[in-house]
Structures are given as structure tokens and as C-alpha cells.
N, C-alpha and C. Protein backbone atom coordinates (compact mmCIF):
# COMPACT_ATOMS: atom_id res chain seq x y z
N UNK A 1 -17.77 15.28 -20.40
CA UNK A 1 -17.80 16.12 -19.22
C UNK A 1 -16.77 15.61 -18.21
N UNK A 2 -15.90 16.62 -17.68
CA UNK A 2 -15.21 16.06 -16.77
C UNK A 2 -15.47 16.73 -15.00
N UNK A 3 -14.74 15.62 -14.20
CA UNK A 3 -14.57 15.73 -12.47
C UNK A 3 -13.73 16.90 -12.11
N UNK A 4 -13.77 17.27 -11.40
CA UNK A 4 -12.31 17.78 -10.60
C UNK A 4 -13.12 17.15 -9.06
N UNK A 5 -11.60 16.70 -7.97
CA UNK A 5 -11.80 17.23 -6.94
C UNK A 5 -10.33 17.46 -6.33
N UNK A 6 -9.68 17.71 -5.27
CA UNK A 6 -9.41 18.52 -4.32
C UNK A 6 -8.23 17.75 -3.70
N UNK A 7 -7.54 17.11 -3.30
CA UNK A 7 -6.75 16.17 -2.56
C UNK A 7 -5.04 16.88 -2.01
N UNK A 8 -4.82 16.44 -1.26
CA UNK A 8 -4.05 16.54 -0.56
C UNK A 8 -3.25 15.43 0.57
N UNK A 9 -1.91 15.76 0.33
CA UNK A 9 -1.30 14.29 0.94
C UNK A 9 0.29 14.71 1.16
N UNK A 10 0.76 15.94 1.71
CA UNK A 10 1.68 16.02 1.91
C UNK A 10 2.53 17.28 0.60
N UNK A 11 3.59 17.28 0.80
CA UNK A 11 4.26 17.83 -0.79
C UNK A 11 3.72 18.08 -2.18
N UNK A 12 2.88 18.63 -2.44
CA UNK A 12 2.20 18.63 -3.50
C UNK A 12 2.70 18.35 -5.01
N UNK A 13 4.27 18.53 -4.74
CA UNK A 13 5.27 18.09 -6.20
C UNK A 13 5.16 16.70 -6.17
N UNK A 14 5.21 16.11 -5.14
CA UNK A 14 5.24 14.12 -5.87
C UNK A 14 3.78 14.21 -5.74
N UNK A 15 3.14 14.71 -5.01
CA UNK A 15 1.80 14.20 -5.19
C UNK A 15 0.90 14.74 -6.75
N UNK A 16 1.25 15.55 -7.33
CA UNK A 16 1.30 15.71 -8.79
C UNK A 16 1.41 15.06 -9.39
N UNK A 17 3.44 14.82 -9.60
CA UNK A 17 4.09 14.17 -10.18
C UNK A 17 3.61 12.47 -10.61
N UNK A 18 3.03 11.69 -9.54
CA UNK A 18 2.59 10.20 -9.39
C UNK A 18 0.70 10.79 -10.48
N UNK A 19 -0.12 11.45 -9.35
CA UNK A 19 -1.40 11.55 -10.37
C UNK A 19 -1.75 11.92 -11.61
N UNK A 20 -0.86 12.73 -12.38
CA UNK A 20 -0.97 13.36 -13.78
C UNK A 20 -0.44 11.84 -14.10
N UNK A 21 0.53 10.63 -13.94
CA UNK A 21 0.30 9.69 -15.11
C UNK A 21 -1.00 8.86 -15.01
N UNK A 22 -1.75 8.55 -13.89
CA UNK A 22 -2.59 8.10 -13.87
C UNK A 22 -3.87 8.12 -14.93
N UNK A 23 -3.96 7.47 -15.93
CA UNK A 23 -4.62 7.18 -16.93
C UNK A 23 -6.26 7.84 -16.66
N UNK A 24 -6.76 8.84 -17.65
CA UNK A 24 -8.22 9.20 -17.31
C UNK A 24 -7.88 10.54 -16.43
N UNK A 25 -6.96 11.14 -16.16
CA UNK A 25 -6.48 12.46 -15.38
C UNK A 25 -5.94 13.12 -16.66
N UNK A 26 -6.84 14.35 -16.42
CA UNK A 26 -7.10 15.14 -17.86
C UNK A 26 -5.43 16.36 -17.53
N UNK A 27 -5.48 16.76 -16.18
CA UNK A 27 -4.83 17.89 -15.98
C UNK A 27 -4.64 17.91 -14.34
N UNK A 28 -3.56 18.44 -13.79
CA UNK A 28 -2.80 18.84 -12.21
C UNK A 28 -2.72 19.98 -12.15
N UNK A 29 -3.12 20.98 -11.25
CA UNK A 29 -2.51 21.92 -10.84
C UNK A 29 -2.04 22.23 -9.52
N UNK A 30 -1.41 22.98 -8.68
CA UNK A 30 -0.49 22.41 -7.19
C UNK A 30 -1.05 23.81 -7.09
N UNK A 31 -1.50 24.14 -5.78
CA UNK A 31 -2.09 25.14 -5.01
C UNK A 31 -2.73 25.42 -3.56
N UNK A 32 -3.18 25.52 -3.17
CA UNK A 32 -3.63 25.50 -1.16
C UNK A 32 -4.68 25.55 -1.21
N UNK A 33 -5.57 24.66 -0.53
CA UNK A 33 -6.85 24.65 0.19
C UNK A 33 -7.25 24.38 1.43
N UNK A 34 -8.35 24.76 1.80
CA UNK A 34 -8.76 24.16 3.72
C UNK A 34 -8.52 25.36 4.41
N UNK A 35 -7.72 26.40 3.90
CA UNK A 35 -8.05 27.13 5.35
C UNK A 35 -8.94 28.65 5.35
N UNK A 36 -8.64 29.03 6.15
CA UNK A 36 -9.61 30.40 5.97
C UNK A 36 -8.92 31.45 5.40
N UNK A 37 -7.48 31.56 5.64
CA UNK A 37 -6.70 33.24 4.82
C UNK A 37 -7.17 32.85 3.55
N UNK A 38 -8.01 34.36 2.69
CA UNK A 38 -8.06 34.24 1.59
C UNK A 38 -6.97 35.72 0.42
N UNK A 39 -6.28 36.30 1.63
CA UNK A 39 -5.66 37.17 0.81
C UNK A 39 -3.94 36.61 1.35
N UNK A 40 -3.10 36.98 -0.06
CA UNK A 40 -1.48 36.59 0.05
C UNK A 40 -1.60 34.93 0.12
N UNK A 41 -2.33 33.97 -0.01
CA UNK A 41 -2.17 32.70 -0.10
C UNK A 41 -1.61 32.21 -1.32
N UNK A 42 -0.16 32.19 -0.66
CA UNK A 42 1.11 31.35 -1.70
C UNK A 42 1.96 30.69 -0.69
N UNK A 43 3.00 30.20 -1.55
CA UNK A 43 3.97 29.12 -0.77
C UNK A 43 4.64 29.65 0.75
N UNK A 44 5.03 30.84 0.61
CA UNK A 44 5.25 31.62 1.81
C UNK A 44 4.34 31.83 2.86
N UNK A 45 3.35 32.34 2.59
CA UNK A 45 2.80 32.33 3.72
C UNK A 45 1.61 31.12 4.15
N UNK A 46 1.72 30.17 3.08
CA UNK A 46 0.96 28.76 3.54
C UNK A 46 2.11 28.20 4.47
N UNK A 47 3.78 28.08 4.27
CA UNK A 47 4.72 27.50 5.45
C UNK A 47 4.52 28.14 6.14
N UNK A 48 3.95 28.74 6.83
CA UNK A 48 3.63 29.46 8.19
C UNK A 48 2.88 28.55 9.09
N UNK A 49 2.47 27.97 8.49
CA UNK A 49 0.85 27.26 9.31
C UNK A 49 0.16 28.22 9.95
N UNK A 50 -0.20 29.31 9.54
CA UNK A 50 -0.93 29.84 10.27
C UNK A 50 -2.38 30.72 8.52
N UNK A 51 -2.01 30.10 8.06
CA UNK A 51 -3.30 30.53 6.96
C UNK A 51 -4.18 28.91 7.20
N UNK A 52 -3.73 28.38 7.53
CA UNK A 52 -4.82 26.79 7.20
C UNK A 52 -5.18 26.06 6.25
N UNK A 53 -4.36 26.58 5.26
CA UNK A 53 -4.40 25.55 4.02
C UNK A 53 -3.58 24.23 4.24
N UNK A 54 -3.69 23.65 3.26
CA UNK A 54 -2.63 22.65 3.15
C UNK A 54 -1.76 22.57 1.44
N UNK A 55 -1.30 22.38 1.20
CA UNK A 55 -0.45 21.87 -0.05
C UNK A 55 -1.29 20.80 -0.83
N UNK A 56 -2.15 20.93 -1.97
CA UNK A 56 -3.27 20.39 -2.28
C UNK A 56 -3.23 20.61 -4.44
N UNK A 57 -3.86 19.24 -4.43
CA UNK A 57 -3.55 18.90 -5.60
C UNK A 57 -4.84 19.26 -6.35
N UNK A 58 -5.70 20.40 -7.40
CA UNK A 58 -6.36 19.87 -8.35
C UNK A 58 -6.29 19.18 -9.37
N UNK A 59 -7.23 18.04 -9.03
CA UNK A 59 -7.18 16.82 -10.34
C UNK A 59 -8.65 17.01 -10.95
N UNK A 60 -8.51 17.34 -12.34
CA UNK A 60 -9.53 17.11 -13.54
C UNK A 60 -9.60 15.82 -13.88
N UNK A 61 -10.37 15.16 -14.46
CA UNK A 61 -10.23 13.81 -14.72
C UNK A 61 -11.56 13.46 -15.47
N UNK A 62 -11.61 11.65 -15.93
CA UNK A 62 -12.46 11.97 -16.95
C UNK A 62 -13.42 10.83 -16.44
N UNK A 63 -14.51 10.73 -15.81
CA UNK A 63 -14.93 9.85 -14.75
C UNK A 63 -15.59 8.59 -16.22
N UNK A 64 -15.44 8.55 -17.16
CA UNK A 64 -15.62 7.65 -18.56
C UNK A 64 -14.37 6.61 -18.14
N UNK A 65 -13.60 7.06 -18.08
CA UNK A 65 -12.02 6.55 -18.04
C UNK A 65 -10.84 6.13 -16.31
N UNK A 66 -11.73 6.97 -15.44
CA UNK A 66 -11.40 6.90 -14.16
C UNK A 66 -12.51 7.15 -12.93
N UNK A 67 -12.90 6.27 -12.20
CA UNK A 67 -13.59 6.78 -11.28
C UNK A 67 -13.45 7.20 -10.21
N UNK A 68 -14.06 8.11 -8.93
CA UNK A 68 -13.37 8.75 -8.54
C UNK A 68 -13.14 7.98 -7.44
N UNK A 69 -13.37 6.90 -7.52
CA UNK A 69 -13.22 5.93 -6.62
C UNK A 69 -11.65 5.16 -6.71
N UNK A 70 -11.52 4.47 -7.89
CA UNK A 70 -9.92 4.30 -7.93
C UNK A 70 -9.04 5.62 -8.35
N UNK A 71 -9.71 6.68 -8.50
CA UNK A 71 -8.75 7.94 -8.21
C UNK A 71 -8.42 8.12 -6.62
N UNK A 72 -9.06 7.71 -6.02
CA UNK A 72 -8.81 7.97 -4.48
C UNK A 72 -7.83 6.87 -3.93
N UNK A 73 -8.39 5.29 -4.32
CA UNK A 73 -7.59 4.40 -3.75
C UNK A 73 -6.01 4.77 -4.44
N UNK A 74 -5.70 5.39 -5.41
CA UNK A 74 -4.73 5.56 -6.10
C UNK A 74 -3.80 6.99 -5.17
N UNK A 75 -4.45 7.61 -4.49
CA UNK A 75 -4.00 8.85 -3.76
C UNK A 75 -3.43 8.41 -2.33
N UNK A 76 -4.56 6.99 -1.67
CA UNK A 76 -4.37 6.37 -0.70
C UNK A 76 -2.87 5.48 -0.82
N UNK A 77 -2.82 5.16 -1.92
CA UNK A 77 -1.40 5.03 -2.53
C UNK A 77 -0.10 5.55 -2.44
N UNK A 78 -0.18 6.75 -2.27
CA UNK A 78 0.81 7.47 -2.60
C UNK A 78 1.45 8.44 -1.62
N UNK A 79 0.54 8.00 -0.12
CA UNK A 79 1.03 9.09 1.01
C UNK A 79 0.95 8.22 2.03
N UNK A 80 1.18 8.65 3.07
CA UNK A 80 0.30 7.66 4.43
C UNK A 80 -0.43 8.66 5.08
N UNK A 81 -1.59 8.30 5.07
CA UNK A 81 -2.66 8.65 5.44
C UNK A 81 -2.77 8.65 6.82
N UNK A 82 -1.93 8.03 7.53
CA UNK A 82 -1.77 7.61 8.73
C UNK A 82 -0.90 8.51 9.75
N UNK A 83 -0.41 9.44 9.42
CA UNK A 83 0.48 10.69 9.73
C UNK A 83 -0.13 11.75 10.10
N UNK A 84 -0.36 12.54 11.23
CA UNK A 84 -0.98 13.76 11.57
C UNK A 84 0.19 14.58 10.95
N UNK A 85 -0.42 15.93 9.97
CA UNK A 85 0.70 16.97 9.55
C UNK A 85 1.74 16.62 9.09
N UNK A 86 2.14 15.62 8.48
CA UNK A 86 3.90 14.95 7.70
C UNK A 86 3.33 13.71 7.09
N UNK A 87 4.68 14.11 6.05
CA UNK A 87 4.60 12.99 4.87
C UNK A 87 6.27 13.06 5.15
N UNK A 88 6.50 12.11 4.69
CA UNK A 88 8.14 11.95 5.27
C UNK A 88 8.50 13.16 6.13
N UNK A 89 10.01 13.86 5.47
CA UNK A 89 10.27 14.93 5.98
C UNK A 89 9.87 16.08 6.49
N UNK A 90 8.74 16.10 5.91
CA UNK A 90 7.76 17.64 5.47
C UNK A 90 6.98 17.37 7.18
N UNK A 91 6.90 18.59 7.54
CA UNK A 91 6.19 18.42 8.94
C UNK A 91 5.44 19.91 9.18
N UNK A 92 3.96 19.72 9.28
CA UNK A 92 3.16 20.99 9.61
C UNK A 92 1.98 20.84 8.77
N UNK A 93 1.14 21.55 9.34
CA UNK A 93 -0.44 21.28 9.00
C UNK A 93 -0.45 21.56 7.30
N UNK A 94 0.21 21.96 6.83
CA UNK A 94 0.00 22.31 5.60
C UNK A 94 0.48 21.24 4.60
N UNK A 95 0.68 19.96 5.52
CA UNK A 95 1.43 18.94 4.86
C UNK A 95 0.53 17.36 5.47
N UNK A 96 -0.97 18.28 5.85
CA UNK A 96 -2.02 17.23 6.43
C UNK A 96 -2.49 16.04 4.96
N UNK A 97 -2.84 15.32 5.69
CA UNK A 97 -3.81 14.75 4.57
C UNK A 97 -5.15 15.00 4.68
N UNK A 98 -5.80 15.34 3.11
CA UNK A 98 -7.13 15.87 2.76
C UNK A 98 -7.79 15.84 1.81
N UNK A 99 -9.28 15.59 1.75
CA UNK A 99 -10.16 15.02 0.60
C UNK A 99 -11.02 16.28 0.30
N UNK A 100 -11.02 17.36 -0.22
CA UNK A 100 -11.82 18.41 -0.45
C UNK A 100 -13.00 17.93 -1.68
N UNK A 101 -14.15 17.58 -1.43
CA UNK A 101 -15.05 17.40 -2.30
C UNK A 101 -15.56 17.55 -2.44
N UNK A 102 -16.28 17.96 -4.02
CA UNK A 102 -16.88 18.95 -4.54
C UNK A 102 -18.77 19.00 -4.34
N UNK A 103 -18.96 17.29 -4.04
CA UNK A 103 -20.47 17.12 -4.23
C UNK A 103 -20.48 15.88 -3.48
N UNK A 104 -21.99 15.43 -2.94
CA UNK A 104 -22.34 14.43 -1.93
C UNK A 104 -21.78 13.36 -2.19
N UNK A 105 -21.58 13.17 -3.70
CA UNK A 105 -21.43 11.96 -4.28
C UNK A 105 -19.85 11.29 -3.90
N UNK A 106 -18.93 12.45 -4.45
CA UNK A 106 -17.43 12.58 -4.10
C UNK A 106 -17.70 12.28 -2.34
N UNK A 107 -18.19 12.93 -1.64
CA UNK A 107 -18.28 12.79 -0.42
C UNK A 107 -18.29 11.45 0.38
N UNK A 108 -19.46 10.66 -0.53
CA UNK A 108 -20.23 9.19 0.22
C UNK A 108 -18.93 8.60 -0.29
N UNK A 109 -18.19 8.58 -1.92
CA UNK A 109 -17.08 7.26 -1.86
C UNK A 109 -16.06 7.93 -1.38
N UNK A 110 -15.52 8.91 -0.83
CA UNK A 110 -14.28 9.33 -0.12
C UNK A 110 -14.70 8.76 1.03
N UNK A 111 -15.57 8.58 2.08
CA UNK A 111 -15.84 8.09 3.17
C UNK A 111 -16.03 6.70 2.90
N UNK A 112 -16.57 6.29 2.06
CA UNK A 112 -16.43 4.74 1.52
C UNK A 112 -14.79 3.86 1.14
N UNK A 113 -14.22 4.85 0.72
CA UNK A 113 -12.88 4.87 -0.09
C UNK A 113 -12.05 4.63 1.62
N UNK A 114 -11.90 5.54 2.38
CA UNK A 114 -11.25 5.93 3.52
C UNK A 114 -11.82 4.55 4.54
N UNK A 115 -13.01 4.33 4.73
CA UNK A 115 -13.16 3.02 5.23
C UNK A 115 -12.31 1.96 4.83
N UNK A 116 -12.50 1.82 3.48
CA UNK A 116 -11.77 0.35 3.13
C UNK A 116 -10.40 0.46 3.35
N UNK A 117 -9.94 2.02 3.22
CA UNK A 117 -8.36 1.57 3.24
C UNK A 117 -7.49 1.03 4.71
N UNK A 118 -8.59 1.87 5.63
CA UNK A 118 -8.50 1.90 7.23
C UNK A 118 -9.05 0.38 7.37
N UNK A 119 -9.66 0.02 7.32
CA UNK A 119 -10.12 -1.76 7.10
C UNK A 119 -9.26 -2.59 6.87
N UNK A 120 -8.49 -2.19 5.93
CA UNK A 120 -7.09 -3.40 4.92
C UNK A 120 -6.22 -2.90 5.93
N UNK A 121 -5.28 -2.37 6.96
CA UNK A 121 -4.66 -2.51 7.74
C UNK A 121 -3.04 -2.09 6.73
N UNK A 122 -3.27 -2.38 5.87
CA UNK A 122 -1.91 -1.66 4.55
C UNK A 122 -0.96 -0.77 5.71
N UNK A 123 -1.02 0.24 6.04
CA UNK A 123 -0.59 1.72 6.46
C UNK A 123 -0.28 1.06 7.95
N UNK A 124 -1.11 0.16 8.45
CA UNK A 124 -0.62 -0.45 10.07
C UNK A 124 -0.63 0.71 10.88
N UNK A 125 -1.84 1.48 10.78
CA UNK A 125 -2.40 2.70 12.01
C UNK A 125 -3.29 2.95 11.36
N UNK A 126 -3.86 3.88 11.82
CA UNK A 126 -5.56 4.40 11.72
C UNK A 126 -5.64 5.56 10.65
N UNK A 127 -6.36 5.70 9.49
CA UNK A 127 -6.66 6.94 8.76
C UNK A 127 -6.68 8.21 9.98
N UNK A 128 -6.34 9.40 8.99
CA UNK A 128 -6.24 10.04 9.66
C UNK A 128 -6.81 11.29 9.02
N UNK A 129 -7.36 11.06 7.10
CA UNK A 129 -7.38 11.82 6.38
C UNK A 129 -8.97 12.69 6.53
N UNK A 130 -8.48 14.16 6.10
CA UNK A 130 -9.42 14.99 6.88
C UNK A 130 -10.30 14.98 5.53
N UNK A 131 -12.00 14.64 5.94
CA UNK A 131 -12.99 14.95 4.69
C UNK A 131 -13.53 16.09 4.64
N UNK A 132 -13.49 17.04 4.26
CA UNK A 132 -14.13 18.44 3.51
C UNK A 132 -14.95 18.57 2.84
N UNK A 133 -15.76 19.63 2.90
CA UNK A 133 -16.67 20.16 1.83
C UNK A 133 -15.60 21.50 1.04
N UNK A 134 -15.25 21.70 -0.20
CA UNK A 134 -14.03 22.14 -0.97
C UNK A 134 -14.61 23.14 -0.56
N UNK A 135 -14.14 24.45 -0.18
CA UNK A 135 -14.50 26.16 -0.27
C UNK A 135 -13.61 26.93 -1.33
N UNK A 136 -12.44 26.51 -1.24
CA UNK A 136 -11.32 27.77 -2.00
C UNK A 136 -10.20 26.80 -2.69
N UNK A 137 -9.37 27.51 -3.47
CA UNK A 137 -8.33 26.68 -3.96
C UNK A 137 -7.21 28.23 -4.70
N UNK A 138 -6.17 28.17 -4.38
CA UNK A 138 -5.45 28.71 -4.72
C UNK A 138 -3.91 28.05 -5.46
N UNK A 139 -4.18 28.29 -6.72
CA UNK A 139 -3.11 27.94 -7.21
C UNK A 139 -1.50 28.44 -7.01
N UNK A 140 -0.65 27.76 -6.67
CA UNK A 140 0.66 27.91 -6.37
C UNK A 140 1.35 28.57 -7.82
N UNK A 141 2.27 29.65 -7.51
CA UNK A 141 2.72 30.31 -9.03
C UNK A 141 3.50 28.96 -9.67
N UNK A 142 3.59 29.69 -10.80
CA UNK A 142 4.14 29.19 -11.78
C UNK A 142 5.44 27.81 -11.45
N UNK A 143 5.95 28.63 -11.10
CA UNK A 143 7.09 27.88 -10.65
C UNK A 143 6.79 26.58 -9.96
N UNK A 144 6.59 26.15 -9.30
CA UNK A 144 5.86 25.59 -8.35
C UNK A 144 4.90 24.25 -9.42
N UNK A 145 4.33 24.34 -10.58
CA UNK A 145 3.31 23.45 -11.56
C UNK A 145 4.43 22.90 -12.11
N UNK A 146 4.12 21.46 -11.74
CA UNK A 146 5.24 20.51 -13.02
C UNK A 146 6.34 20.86 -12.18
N UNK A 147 6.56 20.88 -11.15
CA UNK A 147 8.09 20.71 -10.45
C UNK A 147 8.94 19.95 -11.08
N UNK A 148 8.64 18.52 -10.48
CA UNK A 148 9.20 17.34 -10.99
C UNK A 148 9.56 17.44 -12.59
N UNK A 149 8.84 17.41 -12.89
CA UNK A 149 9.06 17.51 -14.60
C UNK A 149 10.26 18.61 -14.97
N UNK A 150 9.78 19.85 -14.42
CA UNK A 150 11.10 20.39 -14.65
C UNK A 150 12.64 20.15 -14.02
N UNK A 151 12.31 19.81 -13.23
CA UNK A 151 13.56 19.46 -12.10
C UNK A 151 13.17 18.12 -11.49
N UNK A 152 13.63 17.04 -12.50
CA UNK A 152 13.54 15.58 -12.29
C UNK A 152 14.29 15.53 -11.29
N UNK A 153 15.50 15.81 -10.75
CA UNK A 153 16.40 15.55 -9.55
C UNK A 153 16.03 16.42 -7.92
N UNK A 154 14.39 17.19 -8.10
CA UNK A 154 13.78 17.74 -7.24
C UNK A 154 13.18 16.81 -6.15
N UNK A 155 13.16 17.37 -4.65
CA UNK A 155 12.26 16.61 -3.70
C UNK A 155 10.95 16.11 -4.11
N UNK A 156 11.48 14.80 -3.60
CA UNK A 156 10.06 14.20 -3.32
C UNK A 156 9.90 13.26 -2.44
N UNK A 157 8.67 13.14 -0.95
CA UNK A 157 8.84 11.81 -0.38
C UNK A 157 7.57 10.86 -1.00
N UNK A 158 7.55 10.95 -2.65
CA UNK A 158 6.38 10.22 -2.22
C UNK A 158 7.00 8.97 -3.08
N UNK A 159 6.45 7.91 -2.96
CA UNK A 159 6.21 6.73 -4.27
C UNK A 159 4.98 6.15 -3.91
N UNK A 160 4.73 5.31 -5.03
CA UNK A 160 3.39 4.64 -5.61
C UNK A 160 3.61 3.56 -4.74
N UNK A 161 2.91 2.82 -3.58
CA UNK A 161 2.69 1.66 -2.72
C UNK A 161 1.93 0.68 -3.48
N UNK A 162 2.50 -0.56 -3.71
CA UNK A 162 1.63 -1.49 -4.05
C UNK A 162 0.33 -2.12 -3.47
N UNK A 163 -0.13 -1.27 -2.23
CA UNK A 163 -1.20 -1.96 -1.78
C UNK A 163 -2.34 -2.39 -2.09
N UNK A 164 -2.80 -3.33 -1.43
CA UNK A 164 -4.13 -3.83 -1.73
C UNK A 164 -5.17 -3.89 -0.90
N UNK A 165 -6.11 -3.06 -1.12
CA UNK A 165 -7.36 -2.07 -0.18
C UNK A 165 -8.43 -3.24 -0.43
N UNK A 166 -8.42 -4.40 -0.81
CA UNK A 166 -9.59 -5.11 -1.13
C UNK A 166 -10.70 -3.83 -2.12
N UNK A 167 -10.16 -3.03 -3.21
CA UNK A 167 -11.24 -2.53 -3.76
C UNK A 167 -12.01 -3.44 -4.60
């Protein structure tokens, strides 16, 4: 039986790109969640900031092989959390950081997860990442899945941080 939950951290192409190798991650798909427009929600009218999504990653995964606990410290990894609306370049709510989760459980270690990382001082400012209860998810077309992969020489601000969260 497998997980999904919900994440978000800026650009959704590196933030893909880094979690699909992550060992025990069954499948990625890049699409918008968090806000309330539920009709025309695609890449166009999520850069608006005015639908309320953000640029958001579904991750399947295989909680035998990954828990969703170092799936998170592994996400805390890969953005700064510490940024209202921007991840490097990228600037606007749709480029927030966000934990959309599916059940109490996901809930208690994302708030557990988000403590420790805000604790370890890594990022040198304060979490900032927004916790959710998941409502919607809209997948981004085609184009848009496997960026990176198709277009290795495509944007990305993210890389993998060596930090250490005391997990």
C-alpha cells in the first residue's frame, strides 16, 4: 500500500526533479494546490497569484521503504523554508512553501518535522512553511511533468543541502 502527500517549495521542476530519485518514491506529478479557483487552474493562470495555489509536488511513495518523516526532512532539504513567496528567483505566492496533508498522522510529523528543522538553525531564520489540510490538486499539463528530464539544461533554483536537522 502506498502514501501520497502534497508538498510544495517553490518551482515545482527541481522540486520534482531532486524527489523522484529519492529511494521509496514510487511516482511525481507537478500541479497546483492551496487555493480556492477550481476552474482554468494551470500554469497561466496560477502566475497570476490571484487563484491561490501554489506550484506543488504529488509524491506517492512507499512508507515500507520511506517514511514520511525523512520524506519531509528530505523536502526541508531542498528549498528554504525560510522565504515568504520565493525560492531563489521565482517570487509570488505561488512559489510559497507548503505541506498539504492528507491525514492527522502526516499532519502531527509535518509539525514535528517543521519543529526540528526550525530548532537546528540550518536555514539561519524562522520556518515559514504553511501546514494544510490537502483539498484539491491539479495537475500541470503535460509539458510541464519531467521538465528536467526532458530539458536537462532547464531552470532550476533548487539543490539538495547537506543539512543536519538532528533527525
Amino acid at each position: 500500500m502506498t502514501e501520497k502527500i502534497y508538498i510544495a517549495g517553490g518551482c515545482y521542476w527541481g522540486m520534482e526533479h531532486y524527489l523522484k530519485k529519492i529511494p521509496g518514491v514510487i511516482s511525481t506529478t507537478v500541479g497546483f494546490s492551496g487555493g480556492q479557483q477550481t476552474k482554468l487552474v494551470n500554469y497561466t493562470t496560477v502566475s497570476t497569484g490571484l487563484t491561490g495555489h501554489t506550484e506543488t509536488v504529488e509524491v506517492e511513495f512507499d512508507p515500507k521503504v520511506l517514511t514520511t518523516r525523512h520524506l519531509l526532512f528530505e523536502f526541508f532539504r531542498l528549498h528554504n523554508p525560510t522565504t515568504i513567496n520565493q525560492q531563489g528567483n521565482d517570487k509570488g505566492t505561488q512559489y510559497r512553501s507548503a505541506i498539504f496533508y492528507m491525514n492527522e498522522d502526516q499532519k502531527k510529523i509535518a509539525t514535528e518535522v517543521i519543529k526540528k528543522v526550525d530548532q537546528s538553525g540550518e536555514w539561519g531564520a524562522s520556518v515559514v512553511t504553511e501546514l494544510k489540510a490537502f483539498t484539491n490538486f491539479f495537475a500541470a499539463d503535460e509539458a510541464h511533468q519531467d521538465y528536467l528530464t526532458k530539458r536537462p539544461d532547464g531552470y532550476n533554483c533548487h539543490i539538495r543541502h547537506p543539512y543536519d536537522f538532528g533527525e
